[in-house]
C-alpha atoms as a PDB file:
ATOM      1  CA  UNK A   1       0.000   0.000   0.000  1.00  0.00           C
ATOM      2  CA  UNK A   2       1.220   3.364  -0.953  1.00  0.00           C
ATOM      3  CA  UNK A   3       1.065   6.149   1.665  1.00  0.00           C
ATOM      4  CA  UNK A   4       0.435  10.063   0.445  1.00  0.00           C
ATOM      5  CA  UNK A   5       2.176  12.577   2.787  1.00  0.00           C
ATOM      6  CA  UNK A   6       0.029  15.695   2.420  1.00  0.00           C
ATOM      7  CA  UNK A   7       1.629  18.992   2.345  1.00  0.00           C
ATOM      8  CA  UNK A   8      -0.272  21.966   4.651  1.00  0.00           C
ATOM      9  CA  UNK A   9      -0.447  24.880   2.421  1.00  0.00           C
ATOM     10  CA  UNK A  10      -1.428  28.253   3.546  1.00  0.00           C
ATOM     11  CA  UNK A  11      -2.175  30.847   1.012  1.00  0.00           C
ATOM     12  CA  UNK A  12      -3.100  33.875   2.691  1.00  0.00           C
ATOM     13  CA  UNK A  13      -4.288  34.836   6.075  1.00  0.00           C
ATOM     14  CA  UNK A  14      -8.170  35.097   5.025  1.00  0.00           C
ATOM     15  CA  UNK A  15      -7.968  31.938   3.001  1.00  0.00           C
ATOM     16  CA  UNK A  16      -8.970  28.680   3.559  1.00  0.00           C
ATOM     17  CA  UNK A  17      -6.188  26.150   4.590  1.00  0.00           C
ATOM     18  CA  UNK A  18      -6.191  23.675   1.334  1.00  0.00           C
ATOM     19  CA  UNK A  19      -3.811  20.204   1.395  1.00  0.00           C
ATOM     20  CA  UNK A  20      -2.041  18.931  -1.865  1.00  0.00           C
ATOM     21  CA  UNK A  21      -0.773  15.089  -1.713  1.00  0.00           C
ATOM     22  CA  UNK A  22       3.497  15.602  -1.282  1.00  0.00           C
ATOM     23  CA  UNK A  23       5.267  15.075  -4.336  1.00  0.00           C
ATOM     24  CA  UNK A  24       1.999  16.669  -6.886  1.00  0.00           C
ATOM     25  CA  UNK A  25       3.902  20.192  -6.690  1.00  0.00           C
ATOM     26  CA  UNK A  26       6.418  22.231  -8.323  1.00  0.00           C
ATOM     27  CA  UNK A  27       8.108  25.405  -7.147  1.00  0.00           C
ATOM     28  CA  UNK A  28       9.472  27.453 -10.323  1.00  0.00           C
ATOM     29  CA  UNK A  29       9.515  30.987  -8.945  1.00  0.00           C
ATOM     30  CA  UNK A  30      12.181  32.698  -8.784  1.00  0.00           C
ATOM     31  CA  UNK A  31      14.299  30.522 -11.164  1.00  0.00           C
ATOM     32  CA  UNK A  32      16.001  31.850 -14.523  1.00  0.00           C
ATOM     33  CA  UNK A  33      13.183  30.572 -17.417  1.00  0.00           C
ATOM     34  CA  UNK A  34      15.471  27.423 -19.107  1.00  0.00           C
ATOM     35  CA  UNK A  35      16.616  26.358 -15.521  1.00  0.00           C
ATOM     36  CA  UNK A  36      12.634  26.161 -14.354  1.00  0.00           C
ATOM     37  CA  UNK A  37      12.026  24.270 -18.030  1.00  0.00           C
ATOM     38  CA  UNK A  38      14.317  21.818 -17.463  1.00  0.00           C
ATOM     39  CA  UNK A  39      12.945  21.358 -14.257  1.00  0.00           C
ATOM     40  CA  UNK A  40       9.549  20.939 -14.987  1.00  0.00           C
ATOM     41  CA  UNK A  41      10.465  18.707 -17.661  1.00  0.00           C
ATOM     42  CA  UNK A  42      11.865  16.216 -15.109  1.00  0.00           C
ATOM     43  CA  UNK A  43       8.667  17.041 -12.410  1.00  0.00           C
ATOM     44  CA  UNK A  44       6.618  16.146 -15.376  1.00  0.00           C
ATOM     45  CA  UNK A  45       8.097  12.802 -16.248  1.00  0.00           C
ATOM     46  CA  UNK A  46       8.688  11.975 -12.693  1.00  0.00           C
ATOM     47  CA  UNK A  47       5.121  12.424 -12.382  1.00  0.00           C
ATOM     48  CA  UNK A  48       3.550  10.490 -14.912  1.00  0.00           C
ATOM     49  CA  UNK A  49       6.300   7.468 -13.455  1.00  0.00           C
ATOM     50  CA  UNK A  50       4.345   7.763 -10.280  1.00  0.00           C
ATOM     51  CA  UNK A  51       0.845   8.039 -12.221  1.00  0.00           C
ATOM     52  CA  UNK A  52      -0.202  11.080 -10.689  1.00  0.00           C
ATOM     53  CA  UNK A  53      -2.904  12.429 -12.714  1.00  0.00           C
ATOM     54  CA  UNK A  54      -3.014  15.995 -11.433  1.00  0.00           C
ATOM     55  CA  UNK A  55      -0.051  18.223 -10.520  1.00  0.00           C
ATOM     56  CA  UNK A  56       0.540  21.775  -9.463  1.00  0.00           C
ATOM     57  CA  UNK A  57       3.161  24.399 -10.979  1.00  0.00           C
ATOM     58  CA  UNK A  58       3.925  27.392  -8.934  1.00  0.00           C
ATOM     59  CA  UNK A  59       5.670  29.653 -10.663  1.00  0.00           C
ATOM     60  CA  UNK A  60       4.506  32.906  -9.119  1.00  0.00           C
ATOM     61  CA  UNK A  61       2.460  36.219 -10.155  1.00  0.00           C
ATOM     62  CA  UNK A  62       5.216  38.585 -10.987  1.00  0.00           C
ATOM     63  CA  UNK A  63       5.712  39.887 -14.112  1.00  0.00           C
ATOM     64  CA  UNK A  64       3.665  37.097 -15.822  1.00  0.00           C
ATOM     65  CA  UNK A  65       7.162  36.051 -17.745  1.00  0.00           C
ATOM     66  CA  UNK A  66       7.757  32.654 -16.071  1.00  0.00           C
ATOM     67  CA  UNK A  67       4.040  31.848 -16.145  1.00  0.00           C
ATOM     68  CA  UNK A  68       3.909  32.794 -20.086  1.00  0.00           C
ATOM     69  CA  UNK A  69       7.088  30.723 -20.960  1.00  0.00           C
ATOM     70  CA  UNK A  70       5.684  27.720 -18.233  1.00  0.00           C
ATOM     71  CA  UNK A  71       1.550  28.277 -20.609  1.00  0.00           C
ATOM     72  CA  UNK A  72       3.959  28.199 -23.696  1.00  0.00           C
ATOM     73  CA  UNK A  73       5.837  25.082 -22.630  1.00  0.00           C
ATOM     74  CA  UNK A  74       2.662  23.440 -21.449  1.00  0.00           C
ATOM     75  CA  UNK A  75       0.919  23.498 -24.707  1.00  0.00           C
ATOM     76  CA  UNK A  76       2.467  21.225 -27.049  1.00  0.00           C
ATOM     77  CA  UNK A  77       3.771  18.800 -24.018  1.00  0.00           C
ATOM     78  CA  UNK A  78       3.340  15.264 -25.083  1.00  0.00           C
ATOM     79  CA  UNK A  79       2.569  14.164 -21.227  1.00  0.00           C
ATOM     80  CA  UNK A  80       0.026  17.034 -20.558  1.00  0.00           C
ATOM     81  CA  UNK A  81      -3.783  16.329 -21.107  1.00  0.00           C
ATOM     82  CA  UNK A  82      -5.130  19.858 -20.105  1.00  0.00           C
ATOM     83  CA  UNK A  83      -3.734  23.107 -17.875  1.00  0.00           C
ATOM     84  CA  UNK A  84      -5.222  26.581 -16.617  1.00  0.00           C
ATOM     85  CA  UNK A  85      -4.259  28.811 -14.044  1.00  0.00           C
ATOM     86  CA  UNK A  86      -5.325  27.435 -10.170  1.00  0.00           C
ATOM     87  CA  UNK A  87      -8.702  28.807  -8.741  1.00  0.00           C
ATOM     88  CA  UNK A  88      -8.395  31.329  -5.595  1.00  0.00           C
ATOM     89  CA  UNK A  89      -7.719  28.533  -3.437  1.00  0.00           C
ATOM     90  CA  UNK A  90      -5.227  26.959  -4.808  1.00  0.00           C
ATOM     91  CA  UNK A  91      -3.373  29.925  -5.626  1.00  0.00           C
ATOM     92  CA  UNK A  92      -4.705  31.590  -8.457  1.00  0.00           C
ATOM     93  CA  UNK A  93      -3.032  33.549 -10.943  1.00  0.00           C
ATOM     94  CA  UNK A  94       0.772  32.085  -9.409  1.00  0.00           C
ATOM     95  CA  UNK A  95      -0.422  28.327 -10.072  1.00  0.00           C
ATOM     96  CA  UNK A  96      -0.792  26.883 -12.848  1.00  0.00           C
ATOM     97  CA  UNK A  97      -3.057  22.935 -12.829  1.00  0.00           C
ATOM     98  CA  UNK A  98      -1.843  21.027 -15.526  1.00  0.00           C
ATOM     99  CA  UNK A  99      -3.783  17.300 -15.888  1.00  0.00           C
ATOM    100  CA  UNK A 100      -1.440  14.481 -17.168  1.00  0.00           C
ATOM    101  CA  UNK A 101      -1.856  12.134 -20.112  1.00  0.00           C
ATOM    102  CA  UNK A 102      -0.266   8.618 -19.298  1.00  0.00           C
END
């Protein structure tokens, strides 16, 4: 039998407290564009090897550059079924959902 850890997550002080299993997430923010790339190229595979069918990319609101290149990355990905940005409680605008194909 395979245990999920689950990760607390706290958004914001007047949001709800939400849980993601461990190991479903991806921190990009902050990272130079082809370093997060290559990065979520390997979350992405690593994923699918563990047949997780949903998985969460944080890569931050800023500027919108690393979430345009991530959306631009997503599109054409042989491993990803669907994406969109998170809803509020899941982070919103900084998160992007992306649904796996395996």
């Amino acid at each position: 039998m395979r245990h999920i850890l689950l990760k607390k997550i706290e958004l914001r002080e007047d949001c709800d407290l939400i849980m993601r299993p461990s190991g479903t997430e991806i921190d990009l923010h902050g990272m130079q564009v082809e370093d997060a790339l290559y990065q979520l190229d390997l979350f992405l595979d690593r994923a699918v090897r563990d047949a997780l069918y949903t998985v969460w990319i944080i890569h931050g609101k800023g500027q919108g550059v690393l979430r345009n290149e991530v959306t631009r990355h997503l599109k054409d990905h042989p491993l990803v079924k669907s994406y969109g940005l998170a809803d509020h409680h899941h982070g919103g605008p900084g998160v992007t959902r992306v649904e796996l194909e395996w």
